[in-house]
C-alpha atoms as a PDB file:
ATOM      1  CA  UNK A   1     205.743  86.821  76.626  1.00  0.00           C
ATOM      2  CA  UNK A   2     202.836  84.979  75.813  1.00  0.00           C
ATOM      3  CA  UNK A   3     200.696  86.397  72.870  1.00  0.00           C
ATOM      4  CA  UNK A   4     196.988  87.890  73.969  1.00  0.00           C
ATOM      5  CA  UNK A   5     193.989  87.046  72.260  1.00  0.00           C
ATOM      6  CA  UNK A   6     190.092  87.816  73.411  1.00  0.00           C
ATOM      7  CA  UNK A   7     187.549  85.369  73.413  1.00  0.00           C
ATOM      8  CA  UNK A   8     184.290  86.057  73.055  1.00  0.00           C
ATOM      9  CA  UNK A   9     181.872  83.752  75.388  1.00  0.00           C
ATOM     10  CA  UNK A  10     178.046  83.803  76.402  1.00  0.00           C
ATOM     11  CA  UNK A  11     177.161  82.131  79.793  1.00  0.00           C
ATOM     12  CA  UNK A  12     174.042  83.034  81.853  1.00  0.00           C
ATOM     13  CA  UNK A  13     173.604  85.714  84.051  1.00  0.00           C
ATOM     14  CA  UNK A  14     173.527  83.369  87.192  1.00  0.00           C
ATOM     15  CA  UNK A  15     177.829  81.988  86.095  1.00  0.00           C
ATOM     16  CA  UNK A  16     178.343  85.980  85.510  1.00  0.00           C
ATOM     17  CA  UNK A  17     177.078  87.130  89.132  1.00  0.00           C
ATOM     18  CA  UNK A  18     179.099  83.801  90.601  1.00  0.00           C
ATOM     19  CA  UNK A  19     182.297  84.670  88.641  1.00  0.00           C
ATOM     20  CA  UNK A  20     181.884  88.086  89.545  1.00  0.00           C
ATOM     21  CA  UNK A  21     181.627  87.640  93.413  1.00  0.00           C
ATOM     22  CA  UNK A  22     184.122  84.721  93.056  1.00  0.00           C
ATOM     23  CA  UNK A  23     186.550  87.739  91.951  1.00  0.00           C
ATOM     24  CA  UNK A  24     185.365  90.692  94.214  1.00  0.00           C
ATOM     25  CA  UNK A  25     186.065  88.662  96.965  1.00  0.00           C
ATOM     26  CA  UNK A  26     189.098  87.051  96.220  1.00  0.00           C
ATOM     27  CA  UNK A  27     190.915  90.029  94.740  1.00  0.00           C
ATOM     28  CA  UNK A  28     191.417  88.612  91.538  1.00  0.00           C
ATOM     29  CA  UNK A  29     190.922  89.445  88.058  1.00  0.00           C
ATOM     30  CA  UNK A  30     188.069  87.559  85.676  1.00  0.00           C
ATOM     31  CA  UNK A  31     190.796  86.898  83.087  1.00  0.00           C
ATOM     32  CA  UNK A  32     192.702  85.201  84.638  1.00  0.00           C
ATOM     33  CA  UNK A  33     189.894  82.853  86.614  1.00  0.00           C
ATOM     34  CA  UNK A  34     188.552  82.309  83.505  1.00  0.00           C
ATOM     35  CA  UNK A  35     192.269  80.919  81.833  1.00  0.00           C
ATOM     36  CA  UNK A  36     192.996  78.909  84.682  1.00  0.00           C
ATOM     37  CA  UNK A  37     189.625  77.360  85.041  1.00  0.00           C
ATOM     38  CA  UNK A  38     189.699  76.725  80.811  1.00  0.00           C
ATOM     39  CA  UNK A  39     193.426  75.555  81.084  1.00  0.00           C
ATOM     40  CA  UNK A  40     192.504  72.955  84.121  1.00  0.00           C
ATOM     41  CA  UNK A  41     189.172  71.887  82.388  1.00  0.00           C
ATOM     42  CA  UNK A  42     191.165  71.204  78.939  1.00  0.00           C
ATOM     43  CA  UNK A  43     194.085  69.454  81.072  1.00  0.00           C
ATOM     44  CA  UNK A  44     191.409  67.023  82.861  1.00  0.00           C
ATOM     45  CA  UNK A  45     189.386  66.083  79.955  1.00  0.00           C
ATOM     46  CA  UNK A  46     193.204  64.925  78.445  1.00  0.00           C
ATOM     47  CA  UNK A  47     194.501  62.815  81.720  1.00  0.00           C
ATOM     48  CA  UNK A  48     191.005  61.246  82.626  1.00  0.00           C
ATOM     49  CA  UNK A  49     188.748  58.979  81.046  1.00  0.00           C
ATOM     50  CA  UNK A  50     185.418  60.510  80.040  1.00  0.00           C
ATOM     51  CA  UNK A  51     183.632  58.148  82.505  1.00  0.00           C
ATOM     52  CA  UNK A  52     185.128  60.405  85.104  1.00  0.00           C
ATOM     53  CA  UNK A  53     182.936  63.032  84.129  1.00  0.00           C
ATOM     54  CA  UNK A  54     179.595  62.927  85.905  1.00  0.00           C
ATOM     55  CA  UNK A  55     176.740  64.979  84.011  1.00  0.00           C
ATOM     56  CA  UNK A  56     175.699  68.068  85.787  1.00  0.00           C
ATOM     57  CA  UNK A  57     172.004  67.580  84.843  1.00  0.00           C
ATOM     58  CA  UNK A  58     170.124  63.715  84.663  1.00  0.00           C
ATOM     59  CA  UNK A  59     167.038  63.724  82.858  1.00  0.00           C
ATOM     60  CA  UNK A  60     164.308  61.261  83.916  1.00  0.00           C
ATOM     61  CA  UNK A  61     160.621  60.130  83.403  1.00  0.00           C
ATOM     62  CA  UNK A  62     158.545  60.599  86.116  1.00  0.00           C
ATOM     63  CA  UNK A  63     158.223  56.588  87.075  1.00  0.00           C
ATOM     64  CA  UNK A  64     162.565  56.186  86.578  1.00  0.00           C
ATOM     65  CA  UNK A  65     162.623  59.420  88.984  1.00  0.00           C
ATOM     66  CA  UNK A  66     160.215  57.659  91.574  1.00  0.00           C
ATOM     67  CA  UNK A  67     161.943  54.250  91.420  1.00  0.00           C
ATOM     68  CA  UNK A  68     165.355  56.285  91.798  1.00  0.00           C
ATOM     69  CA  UNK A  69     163.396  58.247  95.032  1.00  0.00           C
ATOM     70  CA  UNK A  70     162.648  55.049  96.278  1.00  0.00           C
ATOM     71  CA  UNK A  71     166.197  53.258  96.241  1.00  0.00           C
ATOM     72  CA  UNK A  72     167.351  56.676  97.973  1.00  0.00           C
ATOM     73  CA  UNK A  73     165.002  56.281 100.385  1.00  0.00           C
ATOM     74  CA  UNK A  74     165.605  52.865 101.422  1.00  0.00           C
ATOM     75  CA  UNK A  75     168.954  52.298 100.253  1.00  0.00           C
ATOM     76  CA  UNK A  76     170.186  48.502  99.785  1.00  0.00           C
ATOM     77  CA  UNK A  77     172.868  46.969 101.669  1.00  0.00           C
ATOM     78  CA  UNK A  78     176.061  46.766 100.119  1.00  0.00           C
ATOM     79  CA  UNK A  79     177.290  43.791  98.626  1.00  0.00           C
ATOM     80  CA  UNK A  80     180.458  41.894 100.125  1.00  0.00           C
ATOM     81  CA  UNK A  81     182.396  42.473  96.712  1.00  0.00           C
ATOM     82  CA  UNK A  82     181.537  46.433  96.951  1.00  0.00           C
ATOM     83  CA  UNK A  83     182.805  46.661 100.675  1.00  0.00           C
ATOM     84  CA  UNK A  84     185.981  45.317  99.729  1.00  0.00           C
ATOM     85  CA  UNK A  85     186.293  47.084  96.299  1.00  0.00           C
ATOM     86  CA  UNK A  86     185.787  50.366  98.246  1.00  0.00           C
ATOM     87  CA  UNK A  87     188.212  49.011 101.393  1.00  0.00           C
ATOM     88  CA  UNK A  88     191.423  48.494  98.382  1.00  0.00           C
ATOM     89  CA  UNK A  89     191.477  44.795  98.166  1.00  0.00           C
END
């Protein structure tokens, strides 16, 4: 048998609620969400590249934000090359 250790952690009190009703609902116990999530987050961040991992939170200025709400809101066609990137060939 595996050897037990605690960890102490602090997260915010919104990822405590969210774990918590993950749990209650599921039936499950916080330990062991909390080793499985830790064991897949340490197993992805060995197998992929770290351009696979998107940040969570993108900073801008105010004039990069608008130019970014602008290409949202009138998107450009795609290009030949990315039709047939994203169709495998």
């Amino acid at each position: 048998m595996a050897q037990e250790t605690q960890l102490s952690v602090t997260v915010s009190g919104a990822t405590r609620d969210k774990l918590d009703r993950f749990t209650t609902n599921r039936g499950l116990k916080k330990n062991y969400v909390v080793e499985q999530a830790l064991l897949f987050f340490m197993e992805a961040r060995r197998e992929w590249p770290d351009e696979a991992f998107i940040p969570s939170r993108i900073v801008l200025r105010n004039a990069e934000f608008d130019r970014v709400a602008r290409m949202i809101a009138k998107p450009r066609k795609p290009t030949r090359a990315l039709v047939e990137l994203m169709r495998g060939r």
